[in-house]
PDB file of N, CA and C in Angstrom:
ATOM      1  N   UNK A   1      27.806  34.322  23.603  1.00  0.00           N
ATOM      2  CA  UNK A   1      27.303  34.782  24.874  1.00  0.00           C
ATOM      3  C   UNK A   1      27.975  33.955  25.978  1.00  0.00           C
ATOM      4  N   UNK A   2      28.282  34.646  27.043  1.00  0.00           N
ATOM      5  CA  UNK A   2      29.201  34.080  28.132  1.00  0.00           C
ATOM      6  C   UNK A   2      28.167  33.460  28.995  1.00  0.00           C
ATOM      7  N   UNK A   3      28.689  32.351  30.043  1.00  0.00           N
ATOM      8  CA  UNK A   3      27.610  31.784  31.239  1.00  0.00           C
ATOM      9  C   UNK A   3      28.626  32.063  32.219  1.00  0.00           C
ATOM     10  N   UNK A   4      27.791  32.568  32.891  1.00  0.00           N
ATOM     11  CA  UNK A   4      28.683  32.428  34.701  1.00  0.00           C
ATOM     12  C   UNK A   4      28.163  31.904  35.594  1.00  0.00           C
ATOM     13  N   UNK A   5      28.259  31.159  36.402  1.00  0.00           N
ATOM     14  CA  UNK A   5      28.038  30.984  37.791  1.00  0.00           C
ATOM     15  C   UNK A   5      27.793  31.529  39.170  1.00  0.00           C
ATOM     16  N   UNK A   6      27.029  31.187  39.740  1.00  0.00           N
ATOM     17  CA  UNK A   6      26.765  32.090  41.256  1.00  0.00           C
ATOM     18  C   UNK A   6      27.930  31.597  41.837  1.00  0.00           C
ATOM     19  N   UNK A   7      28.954  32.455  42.727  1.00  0.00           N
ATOM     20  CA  UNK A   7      29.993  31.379  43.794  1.00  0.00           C
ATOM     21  C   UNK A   7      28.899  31.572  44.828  1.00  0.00           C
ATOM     22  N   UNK A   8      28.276  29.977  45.257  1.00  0.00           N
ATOM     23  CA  UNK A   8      28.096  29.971  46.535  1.00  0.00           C
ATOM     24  C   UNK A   8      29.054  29.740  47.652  1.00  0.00           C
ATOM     25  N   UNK A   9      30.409  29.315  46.984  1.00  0.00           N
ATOM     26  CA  UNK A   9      31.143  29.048  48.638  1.00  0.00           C
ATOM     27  C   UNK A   9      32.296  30.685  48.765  1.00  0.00           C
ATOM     28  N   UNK A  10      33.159  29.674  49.519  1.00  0.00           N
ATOM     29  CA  UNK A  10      33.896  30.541  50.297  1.00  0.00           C
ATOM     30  C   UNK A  10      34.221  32.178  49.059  1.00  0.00           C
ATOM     31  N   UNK A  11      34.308  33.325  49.508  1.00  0.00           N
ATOM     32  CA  UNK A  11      34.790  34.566  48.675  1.00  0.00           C
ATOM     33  C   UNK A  11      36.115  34.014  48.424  1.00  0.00           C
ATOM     34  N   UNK A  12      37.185  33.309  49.071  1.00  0.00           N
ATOM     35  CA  UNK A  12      38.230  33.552  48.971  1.00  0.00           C
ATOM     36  C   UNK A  12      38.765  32.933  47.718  1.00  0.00           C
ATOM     37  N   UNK A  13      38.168  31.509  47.383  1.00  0.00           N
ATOM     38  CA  UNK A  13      38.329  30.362  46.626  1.00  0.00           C
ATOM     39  C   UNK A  13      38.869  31.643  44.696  1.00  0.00           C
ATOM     40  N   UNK A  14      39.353  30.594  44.036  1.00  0.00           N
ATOM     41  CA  UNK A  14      38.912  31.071  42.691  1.00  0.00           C
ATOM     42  C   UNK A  14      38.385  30.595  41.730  1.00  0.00           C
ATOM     43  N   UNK A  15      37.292  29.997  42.417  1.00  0.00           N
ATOM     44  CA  UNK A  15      36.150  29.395  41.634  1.00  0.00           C
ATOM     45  C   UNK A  15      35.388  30.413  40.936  1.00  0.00           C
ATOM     46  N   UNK A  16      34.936  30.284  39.533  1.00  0.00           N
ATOM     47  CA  UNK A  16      33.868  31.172  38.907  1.00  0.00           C
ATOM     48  C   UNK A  16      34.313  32.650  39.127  1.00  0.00           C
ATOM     49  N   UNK A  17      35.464  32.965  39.095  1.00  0.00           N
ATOM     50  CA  UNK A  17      35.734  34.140  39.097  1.00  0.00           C
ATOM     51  C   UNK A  17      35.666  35.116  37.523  1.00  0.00           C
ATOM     52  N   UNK A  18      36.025  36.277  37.349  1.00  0.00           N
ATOM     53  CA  UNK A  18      35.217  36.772  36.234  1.00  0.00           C
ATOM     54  C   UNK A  18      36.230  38.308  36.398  1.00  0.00           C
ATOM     55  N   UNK A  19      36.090  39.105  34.892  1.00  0.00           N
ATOM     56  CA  UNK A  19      36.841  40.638  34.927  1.00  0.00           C
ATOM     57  C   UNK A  19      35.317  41.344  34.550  1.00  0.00           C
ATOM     58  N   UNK A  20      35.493  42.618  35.110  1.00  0.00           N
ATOM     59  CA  UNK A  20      34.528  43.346  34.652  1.00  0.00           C
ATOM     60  C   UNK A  20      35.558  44.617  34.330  1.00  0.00           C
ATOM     61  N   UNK A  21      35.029  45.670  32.988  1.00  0.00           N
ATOM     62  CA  UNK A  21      35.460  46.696  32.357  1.00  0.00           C
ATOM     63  C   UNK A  21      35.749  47.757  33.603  1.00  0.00           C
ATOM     64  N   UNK A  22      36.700  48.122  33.610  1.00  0.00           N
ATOM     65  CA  UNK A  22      37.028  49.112  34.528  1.00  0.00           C
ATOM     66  C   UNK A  22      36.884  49.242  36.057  1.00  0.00           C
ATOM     67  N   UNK A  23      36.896  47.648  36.388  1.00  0.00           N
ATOM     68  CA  UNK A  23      36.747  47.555  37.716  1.00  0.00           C
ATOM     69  C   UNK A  23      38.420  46.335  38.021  1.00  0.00           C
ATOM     70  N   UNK A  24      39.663  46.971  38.603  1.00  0.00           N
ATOM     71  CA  UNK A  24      40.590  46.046  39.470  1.00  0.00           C
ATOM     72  C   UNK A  24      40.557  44.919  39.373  1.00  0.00           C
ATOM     73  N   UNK A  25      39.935  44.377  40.481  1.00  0.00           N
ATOM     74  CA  UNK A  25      40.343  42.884  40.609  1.00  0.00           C
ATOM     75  C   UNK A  25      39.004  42.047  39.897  1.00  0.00           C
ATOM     76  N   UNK A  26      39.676  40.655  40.675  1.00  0.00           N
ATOM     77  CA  UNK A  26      38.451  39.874  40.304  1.00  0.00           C
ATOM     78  C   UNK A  26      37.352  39.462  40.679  1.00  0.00           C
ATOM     79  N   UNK A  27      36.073  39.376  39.703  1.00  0.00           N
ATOM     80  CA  UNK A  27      34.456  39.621  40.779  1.00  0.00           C
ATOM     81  C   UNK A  27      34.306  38.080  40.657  1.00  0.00           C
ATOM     82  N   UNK A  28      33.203  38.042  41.735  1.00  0.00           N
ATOM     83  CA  UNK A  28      32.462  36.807  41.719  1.00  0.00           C
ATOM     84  C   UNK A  28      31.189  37.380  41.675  1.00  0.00           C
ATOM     85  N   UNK A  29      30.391  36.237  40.868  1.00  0.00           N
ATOM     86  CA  UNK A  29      28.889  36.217  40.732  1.00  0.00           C
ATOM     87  C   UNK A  29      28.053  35.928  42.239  1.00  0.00           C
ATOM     88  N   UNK A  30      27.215  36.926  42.961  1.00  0.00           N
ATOM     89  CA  UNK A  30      26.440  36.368  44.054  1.00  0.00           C
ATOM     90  C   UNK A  30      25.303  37.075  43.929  1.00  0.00           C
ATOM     91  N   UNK A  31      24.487  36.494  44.986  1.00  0.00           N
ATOM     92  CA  UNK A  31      22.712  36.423  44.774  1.00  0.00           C
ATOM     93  C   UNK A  31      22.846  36.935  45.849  1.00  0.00           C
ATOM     94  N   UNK A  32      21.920  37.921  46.069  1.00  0.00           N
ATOM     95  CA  UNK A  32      20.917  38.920  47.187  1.00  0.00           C
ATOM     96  C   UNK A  32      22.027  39.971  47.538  1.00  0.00           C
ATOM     97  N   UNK A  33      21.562  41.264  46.952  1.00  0.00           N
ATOM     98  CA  UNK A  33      22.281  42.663  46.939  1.00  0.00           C
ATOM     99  C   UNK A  33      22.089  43.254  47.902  1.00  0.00           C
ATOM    100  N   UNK A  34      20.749  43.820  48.081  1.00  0.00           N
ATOM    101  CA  UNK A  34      20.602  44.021  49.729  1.00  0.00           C
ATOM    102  C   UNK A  34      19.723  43.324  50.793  1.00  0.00           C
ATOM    103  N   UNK A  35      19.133  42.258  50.369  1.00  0.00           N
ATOM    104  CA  UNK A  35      18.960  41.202  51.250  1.00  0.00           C
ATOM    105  C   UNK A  35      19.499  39.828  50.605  1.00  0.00           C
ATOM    106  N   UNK A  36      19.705  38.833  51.918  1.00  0.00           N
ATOM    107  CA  UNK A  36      19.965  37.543  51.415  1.00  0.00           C
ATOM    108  C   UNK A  36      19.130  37.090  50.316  1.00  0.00           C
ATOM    109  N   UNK A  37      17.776  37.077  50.382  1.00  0.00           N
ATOM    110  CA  UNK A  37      16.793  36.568  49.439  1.00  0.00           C
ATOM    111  C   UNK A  37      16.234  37.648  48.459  1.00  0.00           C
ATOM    112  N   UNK A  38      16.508  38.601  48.079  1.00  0.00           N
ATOM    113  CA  UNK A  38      16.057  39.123  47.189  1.00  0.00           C
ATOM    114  C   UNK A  38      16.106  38.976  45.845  1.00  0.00           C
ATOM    115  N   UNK A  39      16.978  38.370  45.730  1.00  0.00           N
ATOM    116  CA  UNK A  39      16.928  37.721  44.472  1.00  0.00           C
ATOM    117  C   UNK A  39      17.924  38.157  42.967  1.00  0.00           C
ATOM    118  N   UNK A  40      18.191  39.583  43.393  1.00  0.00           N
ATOM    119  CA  UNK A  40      19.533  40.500  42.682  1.00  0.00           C
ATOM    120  C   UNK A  40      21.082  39.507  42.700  1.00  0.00           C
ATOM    121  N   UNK A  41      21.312  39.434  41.451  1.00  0.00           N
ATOM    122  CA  UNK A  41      22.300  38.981  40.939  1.00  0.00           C
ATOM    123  C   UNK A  41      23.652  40.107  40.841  1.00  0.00           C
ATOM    124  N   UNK A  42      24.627  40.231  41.185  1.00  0.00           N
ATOM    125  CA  UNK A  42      25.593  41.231  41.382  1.00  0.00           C
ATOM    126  C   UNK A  42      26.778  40.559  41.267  1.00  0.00           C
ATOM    127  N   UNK A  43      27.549  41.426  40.678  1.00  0.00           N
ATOM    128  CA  UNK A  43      29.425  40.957  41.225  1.00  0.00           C
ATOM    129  C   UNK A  43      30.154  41.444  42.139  1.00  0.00           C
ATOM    130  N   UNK A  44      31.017  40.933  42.753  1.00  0.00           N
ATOM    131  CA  UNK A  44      31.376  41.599  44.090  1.00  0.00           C
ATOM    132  C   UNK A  44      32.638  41.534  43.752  1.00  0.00           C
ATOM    133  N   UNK A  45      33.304  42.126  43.661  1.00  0.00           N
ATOM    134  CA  UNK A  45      35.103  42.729  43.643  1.00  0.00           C
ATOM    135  C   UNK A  45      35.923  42.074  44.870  1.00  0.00           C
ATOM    136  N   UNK A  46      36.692  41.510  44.681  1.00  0.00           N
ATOM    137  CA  UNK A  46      37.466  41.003  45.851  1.00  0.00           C
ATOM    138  C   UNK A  46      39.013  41.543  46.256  1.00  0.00           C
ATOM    139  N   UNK A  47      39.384  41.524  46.910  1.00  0.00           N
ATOM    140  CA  UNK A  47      40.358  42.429  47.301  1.00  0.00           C
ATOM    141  C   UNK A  47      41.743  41.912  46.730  1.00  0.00           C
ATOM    142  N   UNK A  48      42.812  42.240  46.842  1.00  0.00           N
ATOM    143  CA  UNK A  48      44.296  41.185  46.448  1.00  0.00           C
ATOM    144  C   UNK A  48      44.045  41.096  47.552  1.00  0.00           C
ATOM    145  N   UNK A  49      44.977  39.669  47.011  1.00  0.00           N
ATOM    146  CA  UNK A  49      45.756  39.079  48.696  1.00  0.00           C
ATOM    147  C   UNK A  49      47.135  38.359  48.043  1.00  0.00           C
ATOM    148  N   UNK A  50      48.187  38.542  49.193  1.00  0.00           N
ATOM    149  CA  UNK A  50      49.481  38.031  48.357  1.00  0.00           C
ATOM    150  C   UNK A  50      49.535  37.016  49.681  1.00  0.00           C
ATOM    151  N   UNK A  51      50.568  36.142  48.996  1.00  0.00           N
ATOM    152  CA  UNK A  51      50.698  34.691  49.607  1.00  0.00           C
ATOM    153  C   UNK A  51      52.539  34.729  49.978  1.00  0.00           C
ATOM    154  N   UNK A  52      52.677  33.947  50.345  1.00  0.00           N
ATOM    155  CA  UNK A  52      53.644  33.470  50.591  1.00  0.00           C
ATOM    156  C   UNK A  52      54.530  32.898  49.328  1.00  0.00           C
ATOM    157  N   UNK A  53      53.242  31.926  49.050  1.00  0.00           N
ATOM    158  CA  UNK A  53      53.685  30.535  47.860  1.00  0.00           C
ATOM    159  C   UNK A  53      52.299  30.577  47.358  1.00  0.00           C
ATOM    160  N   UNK A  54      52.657  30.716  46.212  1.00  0.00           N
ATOM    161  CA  UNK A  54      51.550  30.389  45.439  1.00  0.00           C
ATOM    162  C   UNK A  54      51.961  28.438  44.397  1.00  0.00           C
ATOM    163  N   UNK A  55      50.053  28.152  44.803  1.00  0.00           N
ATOM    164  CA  UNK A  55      50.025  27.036  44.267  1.00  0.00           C
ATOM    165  C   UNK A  55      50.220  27.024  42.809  1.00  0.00           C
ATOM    166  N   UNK A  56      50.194  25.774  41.892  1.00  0.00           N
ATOM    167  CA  UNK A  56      49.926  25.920  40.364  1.00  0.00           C
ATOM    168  C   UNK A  56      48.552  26.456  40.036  1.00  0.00           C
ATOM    169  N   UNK A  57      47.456  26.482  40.888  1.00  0.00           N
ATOM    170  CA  UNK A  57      46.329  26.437  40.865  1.00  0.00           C
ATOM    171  C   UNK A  57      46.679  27.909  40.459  1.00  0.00           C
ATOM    172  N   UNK A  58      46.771  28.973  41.626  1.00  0.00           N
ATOM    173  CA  UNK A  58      46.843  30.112  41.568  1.00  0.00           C
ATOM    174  C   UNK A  58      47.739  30.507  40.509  1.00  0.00           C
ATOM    175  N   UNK A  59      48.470  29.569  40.063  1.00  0.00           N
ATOM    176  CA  UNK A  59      49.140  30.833  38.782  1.00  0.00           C
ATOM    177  C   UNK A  59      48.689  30.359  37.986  1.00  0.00           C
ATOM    178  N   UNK A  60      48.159  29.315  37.176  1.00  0.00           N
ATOM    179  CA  UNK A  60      46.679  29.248  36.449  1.00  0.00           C
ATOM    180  C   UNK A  60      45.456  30.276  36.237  1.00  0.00           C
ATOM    181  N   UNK A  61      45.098  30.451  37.732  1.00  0.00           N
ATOM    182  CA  UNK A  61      44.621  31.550  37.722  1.00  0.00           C
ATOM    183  C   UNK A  61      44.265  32.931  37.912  1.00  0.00           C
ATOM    184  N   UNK A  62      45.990  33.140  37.862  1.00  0.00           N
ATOM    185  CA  UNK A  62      45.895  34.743  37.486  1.00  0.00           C
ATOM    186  C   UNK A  62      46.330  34.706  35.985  1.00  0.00           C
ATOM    187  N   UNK A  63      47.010  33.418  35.439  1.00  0.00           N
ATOM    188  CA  UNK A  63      47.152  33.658  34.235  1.00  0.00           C
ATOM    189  C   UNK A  63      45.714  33.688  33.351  1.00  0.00           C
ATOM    190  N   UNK A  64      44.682  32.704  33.866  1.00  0.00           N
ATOM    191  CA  UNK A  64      43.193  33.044  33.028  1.00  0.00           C
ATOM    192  C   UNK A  64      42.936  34.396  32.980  1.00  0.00           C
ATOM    193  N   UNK A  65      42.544  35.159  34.671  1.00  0.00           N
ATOM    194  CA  UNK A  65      42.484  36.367  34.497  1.00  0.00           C
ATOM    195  C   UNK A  65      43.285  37.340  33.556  1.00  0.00           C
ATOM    196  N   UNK A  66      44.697  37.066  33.817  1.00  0.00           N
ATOM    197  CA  UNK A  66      45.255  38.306  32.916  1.00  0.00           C
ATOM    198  C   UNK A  66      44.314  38.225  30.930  1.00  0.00           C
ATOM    199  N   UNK A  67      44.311  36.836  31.010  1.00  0.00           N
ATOM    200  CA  UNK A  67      43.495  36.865  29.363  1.00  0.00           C
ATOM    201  C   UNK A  67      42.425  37.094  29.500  1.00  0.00           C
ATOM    202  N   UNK A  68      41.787  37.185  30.421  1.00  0.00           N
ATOM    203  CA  UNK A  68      39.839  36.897  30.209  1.00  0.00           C
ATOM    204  C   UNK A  68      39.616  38.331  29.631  1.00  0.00           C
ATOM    205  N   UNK A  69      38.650  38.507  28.660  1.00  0.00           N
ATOM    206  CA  UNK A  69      38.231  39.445  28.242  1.00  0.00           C
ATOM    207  C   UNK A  69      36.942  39.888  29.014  1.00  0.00           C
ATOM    208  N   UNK A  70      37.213  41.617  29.905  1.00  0.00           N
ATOM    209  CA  UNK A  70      36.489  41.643  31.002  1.00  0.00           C
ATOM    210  C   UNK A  70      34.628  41.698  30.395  1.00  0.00           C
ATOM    211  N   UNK A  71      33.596  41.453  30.956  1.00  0.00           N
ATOM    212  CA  UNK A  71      32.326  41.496  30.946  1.00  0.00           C
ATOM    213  C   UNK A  71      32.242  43.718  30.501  1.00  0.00           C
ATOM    214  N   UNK A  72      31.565  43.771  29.789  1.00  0.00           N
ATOM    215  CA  UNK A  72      31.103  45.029  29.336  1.00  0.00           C
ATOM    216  C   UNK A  72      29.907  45.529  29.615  1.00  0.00           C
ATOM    217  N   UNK A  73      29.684  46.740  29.863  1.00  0.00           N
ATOM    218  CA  UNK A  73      28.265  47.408  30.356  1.00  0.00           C
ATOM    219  C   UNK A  73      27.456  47.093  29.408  1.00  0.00           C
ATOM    220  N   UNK A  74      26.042  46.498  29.505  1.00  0.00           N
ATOM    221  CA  UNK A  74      25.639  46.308  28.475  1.00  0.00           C
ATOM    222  C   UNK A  74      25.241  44.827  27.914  1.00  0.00           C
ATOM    223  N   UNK A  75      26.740  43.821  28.251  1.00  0.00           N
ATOM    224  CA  UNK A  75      26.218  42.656  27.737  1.00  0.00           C
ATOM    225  C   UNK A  75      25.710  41.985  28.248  1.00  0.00           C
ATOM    226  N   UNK A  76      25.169  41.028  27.081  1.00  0.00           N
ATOM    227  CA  UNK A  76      23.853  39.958  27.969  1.00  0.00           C
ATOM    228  C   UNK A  76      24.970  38.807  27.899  1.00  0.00           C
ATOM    229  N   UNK A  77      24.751  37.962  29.108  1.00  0.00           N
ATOM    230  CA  UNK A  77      25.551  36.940  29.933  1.00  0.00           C
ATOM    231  C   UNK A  77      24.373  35.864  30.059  1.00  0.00           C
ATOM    232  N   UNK A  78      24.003  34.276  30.259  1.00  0.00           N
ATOM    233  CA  UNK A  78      23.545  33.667  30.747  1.00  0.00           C
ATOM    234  C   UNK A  78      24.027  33.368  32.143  1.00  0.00           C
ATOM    235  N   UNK A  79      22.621  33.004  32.799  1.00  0.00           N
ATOM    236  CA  UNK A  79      23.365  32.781  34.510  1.00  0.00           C
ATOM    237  C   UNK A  79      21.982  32.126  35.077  1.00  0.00           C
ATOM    238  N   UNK A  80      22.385  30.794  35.242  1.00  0.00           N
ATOM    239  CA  UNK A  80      21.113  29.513  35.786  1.00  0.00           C
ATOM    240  C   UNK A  80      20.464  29.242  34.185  1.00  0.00           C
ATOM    241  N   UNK A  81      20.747  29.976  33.479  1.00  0.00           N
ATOM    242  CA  UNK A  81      19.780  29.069  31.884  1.00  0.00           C
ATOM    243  C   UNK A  81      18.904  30.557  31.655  1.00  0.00           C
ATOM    244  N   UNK A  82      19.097  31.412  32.226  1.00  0.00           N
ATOM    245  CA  UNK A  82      18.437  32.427  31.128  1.00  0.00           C
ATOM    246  C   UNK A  82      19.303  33.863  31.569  1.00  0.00           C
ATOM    247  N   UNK A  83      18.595  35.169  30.664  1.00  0.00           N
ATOM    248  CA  UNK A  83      19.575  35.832  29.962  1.00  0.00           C
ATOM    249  C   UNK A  83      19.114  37.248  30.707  1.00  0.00           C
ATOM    250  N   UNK A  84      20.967  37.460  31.190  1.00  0.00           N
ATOM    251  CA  UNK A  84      20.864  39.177  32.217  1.00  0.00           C
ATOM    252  C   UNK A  84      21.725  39.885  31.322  1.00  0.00           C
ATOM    253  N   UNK A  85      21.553  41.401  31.420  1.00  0.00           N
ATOM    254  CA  UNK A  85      22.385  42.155  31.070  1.00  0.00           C
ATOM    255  C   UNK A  85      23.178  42.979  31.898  1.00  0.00           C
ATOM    256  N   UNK A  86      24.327  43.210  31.760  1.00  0.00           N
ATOM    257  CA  UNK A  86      25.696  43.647  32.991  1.00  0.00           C
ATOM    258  C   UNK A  86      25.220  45.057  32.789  1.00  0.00           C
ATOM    259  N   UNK A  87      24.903  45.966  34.360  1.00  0.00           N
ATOM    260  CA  UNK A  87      25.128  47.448  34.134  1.00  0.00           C
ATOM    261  C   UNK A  87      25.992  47.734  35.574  1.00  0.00           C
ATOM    262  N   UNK A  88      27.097  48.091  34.837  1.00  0.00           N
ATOM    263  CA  UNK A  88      28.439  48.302  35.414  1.00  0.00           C
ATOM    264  C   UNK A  88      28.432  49.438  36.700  1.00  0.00           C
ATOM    265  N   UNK A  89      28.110  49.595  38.013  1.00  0.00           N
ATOM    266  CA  UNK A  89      28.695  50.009  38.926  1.00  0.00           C
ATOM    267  C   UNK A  89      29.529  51.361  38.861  1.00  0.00           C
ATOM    268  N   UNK A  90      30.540  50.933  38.732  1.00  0.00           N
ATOM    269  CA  UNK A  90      32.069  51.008  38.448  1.00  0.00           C
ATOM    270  C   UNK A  90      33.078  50.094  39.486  1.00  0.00           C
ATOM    271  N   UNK A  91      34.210  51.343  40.195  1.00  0.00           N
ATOM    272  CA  UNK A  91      35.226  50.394  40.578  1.00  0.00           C
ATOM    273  C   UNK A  91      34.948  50.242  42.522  1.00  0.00           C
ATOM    274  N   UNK A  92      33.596  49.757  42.688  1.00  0.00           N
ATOM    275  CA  UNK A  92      33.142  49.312  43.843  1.00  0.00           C
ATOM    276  C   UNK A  92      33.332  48.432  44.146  1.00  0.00           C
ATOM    277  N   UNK A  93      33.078  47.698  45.649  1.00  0.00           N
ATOM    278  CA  UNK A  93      33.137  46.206  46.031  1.00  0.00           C
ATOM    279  C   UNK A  93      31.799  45.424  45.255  1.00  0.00           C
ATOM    280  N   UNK A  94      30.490  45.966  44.929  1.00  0.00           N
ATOM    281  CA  UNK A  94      29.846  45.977  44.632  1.00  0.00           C
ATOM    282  C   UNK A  94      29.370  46.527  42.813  1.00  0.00           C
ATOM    283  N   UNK A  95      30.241  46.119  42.298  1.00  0.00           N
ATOM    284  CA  UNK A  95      31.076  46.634  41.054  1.00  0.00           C
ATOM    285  C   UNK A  95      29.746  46.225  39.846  1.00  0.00           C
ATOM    286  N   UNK A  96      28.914  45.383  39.755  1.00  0.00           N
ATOM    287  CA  UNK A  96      27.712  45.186  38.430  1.00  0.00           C
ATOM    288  C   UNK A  96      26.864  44.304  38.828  1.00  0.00           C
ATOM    289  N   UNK A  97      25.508  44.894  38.308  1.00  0.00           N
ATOM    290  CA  UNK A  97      24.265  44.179  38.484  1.00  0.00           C
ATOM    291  C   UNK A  97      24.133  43.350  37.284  1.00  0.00           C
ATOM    292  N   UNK A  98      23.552  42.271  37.572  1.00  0.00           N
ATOM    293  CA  UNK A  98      22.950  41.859  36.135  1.00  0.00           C
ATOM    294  C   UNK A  98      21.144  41.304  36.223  1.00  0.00           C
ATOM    295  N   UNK A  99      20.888  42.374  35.525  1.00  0.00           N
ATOM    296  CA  UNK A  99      19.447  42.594  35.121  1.00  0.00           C
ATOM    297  C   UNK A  99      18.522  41.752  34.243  1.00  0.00           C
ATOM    298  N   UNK A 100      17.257  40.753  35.101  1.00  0.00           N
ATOM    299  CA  UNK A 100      16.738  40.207  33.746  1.00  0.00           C
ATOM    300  C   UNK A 100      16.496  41.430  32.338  1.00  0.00           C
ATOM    301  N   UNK A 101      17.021  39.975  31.120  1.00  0.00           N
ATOM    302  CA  UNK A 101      16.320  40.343  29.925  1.00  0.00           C
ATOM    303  C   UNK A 101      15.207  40.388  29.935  1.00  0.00           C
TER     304      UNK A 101
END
């Protein structure tokens, strides 16, 4: 079973980034879907962006991404110490919920 992380900072960073099945780019884990505090756990799709120069950092991590095996509709993930299951969106900015077990 996989653990992910909430990104609380910047969207841009590639911290805790993640693939989901049939969704482009790469999501990050964030809290409150349609309000700040509500409490919905979601992934949010982030856009490309091309650089100039890319750091080692960044080709690190598009090389993780190209391997990561993306998150599937369906599976249960840990996230803070207990257990959601991914139901996939699709290819939105707003791309999967994850639902208490």
């Amino acid at each position: 079973m996989r653990t992910l992380v909430v990104s609380e900072t910047s969207f841009i960073k590639n911290e805790n980034k993640f693939k989901v099945e049939g969704v482009t780019s790469d999501v990050s884990l964030r809290r409150g879907y349609k309000t700040e505090d509500d409490g919905v756990l979601w992934g949010m799709q982030h856009a490309t962006v091309m650089k100039a120069n890319y750091s080692e950092d960044d080709k690190l991590h598009n090389k993780s991404m190209r391997e990561y095996t993306p998150i599937k509709n369906g599976e249960t993930v840990v996230i803070d110490g207990d257990e959601y299951v991914a139901r996939i969106l699709g290819n939105y900015s707003s791309c999967v919920i994850f639902d208490p077990k």
